[in-house]
C-alpha atoms as a PDB file:
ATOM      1  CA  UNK A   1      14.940 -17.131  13.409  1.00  0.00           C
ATOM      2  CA  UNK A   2      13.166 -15.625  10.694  1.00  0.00           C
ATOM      3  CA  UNK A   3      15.124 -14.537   7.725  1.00  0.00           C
ATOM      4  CA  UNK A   4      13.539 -11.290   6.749  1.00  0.00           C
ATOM      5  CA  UNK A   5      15.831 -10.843   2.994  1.00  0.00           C
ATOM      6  CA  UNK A   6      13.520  -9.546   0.371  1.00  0.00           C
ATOM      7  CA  UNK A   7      13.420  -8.069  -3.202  1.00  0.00           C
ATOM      8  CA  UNK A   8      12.012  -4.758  -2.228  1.00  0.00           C
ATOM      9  CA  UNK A   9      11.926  -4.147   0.844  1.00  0.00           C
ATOM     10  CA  UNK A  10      14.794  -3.213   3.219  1.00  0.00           C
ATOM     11  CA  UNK A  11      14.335  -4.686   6.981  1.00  0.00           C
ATOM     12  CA  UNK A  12      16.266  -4.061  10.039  1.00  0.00           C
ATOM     13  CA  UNK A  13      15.677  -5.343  13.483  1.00  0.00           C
ATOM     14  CA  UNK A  14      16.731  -2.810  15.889  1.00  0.00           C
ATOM     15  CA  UNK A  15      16.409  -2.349  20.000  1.00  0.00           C
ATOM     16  CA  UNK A  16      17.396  -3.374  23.232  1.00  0.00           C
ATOM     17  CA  UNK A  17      17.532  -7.265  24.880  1.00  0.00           C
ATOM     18  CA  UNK A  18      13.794  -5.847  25.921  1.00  0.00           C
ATOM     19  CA  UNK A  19      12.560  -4.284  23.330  1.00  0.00           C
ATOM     20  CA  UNK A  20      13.272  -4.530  19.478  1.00  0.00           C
ATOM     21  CA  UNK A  21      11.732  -2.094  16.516  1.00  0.00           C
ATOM     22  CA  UNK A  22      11.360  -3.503  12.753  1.00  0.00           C
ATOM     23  CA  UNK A  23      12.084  -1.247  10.427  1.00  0.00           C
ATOM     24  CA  UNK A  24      10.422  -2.440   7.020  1.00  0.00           C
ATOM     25  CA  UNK A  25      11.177  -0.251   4.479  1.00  0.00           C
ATOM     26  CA  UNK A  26       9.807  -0.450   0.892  1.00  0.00           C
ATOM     27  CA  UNK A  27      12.574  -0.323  -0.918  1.00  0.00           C
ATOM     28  CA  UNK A  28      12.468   0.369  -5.211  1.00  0.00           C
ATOM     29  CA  UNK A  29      13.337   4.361  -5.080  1.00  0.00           C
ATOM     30  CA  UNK A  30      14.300   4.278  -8.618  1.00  0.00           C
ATOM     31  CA  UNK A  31      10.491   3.498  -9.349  1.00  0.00           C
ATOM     32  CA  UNK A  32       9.255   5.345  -6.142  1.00  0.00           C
ATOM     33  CA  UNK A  33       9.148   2.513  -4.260  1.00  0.00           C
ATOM     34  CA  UNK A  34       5.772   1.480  -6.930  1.00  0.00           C
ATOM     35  CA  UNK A  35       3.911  -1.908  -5.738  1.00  0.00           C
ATOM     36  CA  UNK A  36       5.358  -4.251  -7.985  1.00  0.00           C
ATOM     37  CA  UNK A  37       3.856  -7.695  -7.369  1.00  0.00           C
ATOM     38  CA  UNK A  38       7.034  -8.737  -6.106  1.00  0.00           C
ATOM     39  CA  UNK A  39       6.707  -6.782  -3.159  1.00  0.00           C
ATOM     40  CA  UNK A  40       2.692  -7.366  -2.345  1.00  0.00           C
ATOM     41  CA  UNK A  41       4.200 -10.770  -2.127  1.00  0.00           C
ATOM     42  CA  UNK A  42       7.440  -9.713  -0.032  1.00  0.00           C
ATOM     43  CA  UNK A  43       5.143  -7.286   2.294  1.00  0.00           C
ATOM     44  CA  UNK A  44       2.698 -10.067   2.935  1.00  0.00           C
ATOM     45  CA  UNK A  45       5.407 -12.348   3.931  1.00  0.00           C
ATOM     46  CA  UNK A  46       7.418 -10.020   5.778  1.00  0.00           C
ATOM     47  CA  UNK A  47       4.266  -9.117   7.969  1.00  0.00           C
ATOM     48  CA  UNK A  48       3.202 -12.811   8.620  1.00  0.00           C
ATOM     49  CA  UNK A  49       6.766 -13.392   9.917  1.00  0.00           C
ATOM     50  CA  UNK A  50       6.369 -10.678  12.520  1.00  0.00           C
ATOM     51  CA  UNK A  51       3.783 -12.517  13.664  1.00  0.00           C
ATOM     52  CA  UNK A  52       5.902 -15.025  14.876  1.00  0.00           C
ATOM     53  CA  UNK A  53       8.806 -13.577  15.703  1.00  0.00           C
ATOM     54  CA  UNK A  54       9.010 -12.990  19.313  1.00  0.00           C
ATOM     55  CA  UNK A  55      11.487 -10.408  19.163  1.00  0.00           C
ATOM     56  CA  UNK A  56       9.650  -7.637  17.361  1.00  0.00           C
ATOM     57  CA  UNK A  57       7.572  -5.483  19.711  1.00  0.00           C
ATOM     58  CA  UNK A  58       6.906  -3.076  17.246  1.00  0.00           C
ATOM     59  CA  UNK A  59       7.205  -2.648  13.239  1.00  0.00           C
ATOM     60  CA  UNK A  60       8.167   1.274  11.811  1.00  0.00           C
ATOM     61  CA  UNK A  61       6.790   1.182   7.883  1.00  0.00           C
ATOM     62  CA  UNK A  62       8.612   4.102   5.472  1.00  0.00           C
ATOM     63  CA  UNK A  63       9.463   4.414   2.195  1.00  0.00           C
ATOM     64  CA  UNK A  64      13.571   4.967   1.235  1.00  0.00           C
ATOM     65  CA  UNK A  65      14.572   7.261  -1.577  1.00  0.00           C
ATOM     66  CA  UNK A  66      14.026  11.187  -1.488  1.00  0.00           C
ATOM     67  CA  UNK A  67      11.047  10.944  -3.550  1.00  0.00           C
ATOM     68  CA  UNK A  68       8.228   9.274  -1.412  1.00  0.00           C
ATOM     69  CA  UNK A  69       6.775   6.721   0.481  1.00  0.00           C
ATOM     70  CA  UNK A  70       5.705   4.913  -2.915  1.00  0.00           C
ATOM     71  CA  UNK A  71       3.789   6.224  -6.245  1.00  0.00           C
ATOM     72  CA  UNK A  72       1.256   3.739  -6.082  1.00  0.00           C
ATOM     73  CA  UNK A  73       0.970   1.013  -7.721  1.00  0.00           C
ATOM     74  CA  UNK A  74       3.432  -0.495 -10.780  1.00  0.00           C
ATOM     75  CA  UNK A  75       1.441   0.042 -13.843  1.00  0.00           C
ATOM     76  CA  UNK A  76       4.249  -1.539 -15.988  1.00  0.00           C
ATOM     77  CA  UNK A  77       4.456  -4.558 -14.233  1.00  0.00           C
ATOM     78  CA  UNK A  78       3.049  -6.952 -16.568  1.00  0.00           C
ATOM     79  CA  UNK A  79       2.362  -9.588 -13.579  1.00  0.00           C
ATOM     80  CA  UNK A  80      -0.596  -7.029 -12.242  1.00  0.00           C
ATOM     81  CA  UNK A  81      -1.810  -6.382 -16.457  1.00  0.00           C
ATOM     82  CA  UNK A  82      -5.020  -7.795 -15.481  1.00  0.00           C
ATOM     83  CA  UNK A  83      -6.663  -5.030 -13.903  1.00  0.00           C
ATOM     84  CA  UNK A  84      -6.019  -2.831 -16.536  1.00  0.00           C
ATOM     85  CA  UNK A  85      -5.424  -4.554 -19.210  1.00  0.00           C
ATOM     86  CA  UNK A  86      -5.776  -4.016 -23.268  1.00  0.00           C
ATOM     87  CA  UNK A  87      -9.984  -4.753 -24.481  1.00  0.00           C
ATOM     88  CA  UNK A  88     -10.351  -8.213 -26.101  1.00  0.00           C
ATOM     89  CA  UNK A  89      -9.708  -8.736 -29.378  1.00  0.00           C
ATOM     90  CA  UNK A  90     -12.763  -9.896 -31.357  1.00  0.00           C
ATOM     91  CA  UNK A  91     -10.365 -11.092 -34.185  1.00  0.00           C
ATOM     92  CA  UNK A  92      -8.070 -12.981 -32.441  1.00  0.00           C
ATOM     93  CA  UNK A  93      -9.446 -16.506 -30.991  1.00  0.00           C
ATOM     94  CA  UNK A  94      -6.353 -16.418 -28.126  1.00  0.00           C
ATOM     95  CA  UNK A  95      -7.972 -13.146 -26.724  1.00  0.00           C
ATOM     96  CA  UNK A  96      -9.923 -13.430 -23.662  1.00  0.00           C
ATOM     97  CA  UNK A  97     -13.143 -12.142 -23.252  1.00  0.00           C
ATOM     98  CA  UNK A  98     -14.234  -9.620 -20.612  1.00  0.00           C
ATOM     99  CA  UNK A  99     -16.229 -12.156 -18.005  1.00  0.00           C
ATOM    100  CA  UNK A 100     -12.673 -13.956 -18.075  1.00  0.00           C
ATOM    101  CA  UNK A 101     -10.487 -11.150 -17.758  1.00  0.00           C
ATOM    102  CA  UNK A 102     -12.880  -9.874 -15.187  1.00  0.00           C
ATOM    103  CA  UNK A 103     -12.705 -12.651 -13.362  1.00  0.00           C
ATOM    104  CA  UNK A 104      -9.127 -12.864 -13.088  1.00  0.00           C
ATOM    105  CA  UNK A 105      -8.798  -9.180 -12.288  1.00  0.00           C
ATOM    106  CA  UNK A 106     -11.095 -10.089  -9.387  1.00  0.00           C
ATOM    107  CA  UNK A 107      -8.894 -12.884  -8.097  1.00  0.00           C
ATOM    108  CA  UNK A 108      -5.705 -10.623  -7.957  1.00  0.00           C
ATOM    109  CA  UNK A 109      -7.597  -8.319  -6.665  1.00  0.00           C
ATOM    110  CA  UNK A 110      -8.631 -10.835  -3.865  1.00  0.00           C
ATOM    111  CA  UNK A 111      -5.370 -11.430  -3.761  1.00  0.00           C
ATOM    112  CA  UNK A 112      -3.889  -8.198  -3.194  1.00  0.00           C
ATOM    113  CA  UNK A 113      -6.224  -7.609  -0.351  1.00  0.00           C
ATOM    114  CA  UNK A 114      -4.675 -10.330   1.564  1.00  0.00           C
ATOM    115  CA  UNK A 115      -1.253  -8.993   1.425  1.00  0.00           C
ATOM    116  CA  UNK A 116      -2.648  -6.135   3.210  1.00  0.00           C
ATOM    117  CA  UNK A 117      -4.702  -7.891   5.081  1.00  0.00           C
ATOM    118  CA  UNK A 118      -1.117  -9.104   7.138  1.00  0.00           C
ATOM    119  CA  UNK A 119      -0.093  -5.979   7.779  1.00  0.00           C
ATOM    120  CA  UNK A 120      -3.777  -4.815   9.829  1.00  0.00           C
ATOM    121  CA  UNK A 121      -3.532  -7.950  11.073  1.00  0.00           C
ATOM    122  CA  UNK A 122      -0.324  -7.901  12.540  1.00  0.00           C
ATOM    123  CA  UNK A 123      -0.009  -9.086  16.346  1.00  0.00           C
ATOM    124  CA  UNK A 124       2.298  -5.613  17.272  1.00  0.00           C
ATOM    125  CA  UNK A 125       1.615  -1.686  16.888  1.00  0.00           C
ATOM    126  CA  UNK A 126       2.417  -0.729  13.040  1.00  0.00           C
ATOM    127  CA  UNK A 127       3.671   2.917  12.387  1.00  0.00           C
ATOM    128  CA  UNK A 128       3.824   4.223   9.252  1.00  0.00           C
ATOM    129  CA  UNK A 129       5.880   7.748   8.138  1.00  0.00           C
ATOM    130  CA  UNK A 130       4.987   8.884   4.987  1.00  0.00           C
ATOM    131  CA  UNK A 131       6.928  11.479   3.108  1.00  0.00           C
ATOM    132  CA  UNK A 132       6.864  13.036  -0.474  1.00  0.00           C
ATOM    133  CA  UNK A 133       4.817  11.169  -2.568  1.00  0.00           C
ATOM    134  CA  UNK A 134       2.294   8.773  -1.400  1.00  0.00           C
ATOM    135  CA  UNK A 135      -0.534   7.604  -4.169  1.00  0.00           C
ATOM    136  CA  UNK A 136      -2.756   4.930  -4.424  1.00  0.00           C
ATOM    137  CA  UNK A 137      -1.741   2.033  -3.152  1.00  0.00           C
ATOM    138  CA  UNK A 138       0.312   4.114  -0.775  1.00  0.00           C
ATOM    139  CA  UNK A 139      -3.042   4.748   0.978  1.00  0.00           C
ATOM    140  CA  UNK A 140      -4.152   1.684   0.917  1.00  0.00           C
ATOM    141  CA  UNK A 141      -1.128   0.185   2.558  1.00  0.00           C
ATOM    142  CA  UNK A 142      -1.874   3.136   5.268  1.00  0.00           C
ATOM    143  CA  UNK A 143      -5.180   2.552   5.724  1.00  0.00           C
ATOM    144  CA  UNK A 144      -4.035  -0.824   7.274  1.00  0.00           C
ATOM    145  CA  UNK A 145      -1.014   0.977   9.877  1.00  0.00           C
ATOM    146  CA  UNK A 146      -2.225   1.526  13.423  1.00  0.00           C
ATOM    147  CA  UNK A 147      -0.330   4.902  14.066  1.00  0.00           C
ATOM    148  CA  UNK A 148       0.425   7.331  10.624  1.00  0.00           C
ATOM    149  CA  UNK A 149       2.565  10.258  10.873  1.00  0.00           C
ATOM    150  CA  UNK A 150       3.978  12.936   7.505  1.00  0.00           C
ATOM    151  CA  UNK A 151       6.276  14.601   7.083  1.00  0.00           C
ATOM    152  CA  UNK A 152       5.273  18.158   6.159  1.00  0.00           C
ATOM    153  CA  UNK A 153       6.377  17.820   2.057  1.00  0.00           C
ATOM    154  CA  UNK A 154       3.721  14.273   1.889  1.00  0.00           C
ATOM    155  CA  UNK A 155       1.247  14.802  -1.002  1.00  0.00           C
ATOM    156  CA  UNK A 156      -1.347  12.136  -0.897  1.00  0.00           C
ATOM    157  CA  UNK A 157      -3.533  10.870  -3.322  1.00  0.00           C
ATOM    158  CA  UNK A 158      -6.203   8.456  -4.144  1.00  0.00           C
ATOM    159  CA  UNK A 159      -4.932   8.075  -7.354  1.00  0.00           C
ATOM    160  CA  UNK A 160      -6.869   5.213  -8.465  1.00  0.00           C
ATOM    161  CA  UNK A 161      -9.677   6.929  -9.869  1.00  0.00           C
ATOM    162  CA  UNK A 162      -7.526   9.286 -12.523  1.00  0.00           C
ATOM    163  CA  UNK A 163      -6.276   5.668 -14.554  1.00  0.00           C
ATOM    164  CA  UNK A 164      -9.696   4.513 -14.508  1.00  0.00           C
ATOM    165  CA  UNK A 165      -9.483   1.939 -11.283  1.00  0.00           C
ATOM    166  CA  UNK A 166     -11.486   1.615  -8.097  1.00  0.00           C
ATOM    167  CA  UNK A 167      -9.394   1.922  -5.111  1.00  0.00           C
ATOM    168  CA  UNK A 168     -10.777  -1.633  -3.885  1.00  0.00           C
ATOM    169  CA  UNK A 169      -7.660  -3.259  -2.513  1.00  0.00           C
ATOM    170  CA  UNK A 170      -7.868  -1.430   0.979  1.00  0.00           C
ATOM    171  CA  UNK A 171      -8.639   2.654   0.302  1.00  0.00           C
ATOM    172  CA  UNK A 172     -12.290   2.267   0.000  1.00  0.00           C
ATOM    173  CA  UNK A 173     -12.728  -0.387   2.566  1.00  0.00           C
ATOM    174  CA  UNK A 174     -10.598   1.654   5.438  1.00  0.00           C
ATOM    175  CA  UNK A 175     -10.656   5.276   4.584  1.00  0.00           C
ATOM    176  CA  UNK A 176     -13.245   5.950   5.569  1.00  0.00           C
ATOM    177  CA  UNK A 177     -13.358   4.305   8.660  1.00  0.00           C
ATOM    178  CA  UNK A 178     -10.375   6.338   9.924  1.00  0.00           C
ATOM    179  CA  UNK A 179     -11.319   9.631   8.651  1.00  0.00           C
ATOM    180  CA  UNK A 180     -13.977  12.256   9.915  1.00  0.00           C
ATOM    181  CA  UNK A 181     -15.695  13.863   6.949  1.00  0.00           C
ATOM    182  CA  UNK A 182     -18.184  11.159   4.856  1.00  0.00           C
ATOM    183  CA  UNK A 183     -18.153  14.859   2.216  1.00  0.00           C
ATOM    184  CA  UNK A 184     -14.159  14.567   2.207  1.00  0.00           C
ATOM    185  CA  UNK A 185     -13.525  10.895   1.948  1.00  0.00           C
ATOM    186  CA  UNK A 186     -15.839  10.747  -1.345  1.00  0.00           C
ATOM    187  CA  UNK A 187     -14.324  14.020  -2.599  1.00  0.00           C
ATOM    188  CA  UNK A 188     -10.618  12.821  -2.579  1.00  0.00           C
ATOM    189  CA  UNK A 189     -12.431   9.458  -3.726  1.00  0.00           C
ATOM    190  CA  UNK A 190     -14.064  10.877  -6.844  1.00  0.00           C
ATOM    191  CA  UNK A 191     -11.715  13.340  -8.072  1.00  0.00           C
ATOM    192  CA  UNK A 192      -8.262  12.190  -6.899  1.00  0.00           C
ATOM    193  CA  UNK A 193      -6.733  15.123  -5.949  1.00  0.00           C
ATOM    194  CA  UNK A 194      -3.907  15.841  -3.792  1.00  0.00           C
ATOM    195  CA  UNK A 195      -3.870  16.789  -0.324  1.00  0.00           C
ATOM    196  CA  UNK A 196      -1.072  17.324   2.000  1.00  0.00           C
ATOM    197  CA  UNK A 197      -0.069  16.291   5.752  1.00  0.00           C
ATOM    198  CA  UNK A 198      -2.531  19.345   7.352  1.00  0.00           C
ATOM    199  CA  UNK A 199      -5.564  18.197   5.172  1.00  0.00           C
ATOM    200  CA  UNK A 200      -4.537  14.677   6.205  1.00  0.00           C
ATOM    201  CA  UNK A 201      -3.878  15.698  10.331  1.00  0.00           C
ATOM    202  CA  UNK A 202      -7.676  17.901  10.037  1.00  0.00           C
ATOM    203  CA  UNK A 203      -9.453  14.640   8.369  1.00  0.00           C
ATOM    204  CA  UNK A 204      -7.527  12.189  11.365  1.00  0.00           C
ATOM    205  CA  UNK A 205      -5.898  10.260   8.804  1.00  0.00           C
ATOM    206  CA  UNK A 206      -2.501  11.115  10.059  1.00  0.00           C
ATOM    207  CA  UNK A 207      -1.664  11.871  13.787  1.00  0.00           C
ATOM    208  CA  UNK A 208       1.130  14.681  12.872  1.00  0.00           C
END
């Protein structure tokens, strides 16, 4: 039986004998439930064990804490510094230069993209509510759900863009695809702004 314990996310199996409802919750509300790498890695492994777990027919996806669904992603955690991290320094021979730190910020950003690659991939429906806050990597995470529904106080965000980052790991790639308006999607791409769960409902990003 799979043991679904993690750092950051809270998971409950609930249901019938016939039918059973995972509720994975991220799960850091004193740091809006941000995308510390600790919980790419939990949310990857959580979703891979649904796979095989023949008691989940279907997986719910929230945030906990009164504040959001998440804030994006963890800009202090020094474990994701590469992909916006300090320029080299031309005086110190430690420093790394820009093709290597490029590099590497293109691995974990490889990586990344497999994490949420489990969750579109998963083998049962994937429902996501989204409430307060929901930035950056908040979408991206969405963009991977089968069913998305917010609550009426969501304000999304492709945040990426305003901290000098492409939204690579999943927004660009799947926003897109779900939404109506090619004008809108580069819009909230360019200048990430907020929008809120009517914007979001009109564009077909969210179902209610």
């Amino acid at each position: 039986m799979p043991d679904y314990t993690y750092q950051t996310l809270h998971v409950e199996l609930k249901g019938t004998a016939d039918a059973h409802v995972l509720h994975v919750a991220l799960n850091r509300p004193k740091r809006i439930n941000a995308f510390s790498m600790q919980m790419w890695k939990d949310i990857k492994h959580c979703f891979t064990q649904v796979n095989e777990d023949s008691r989940v027919r279907c997986v719910l996806l929230s945030g906990n804490g009164p504040k959001g669904f998440t804030a994006g992603l963890d800009l202090t955690d020094p474990d994701l510094a590469s992909m916006f991290g300090a320029a080299p320094d031309p005086n110190d021979p430690d420093s790394p230069d820009f093709p290597r730190m490029a590099l590497k910020a293109g691995q974990l950003v490889l990586f990344l993209q497999d994490c949420l690659a489990s969750v579109r991939k998963c083998r049962v429906p994937v429902v996501a509510v989204a409430h307060g806050i929901a930035y950056g990597a908040g979408i991206d995470l969405l963009s991977q759900v089968d069913i998305r529904i917010a609550s009426p106080d969501v304000r999304f965000s492709i945040r990426e863009v305003l901290v000098g980052m492409a939204a690579d790991v999943g927004t660009l790639q799947f926003f897109p695809l779900i939404c109506g308006s090619d004008s809108v999607v580069r819009e909230l791409c360019y200048t990430g702004r907020d929008f809120g769960a009517e914007e979001a409902k009109d564009l077909g990003f969210v179902s209610k």
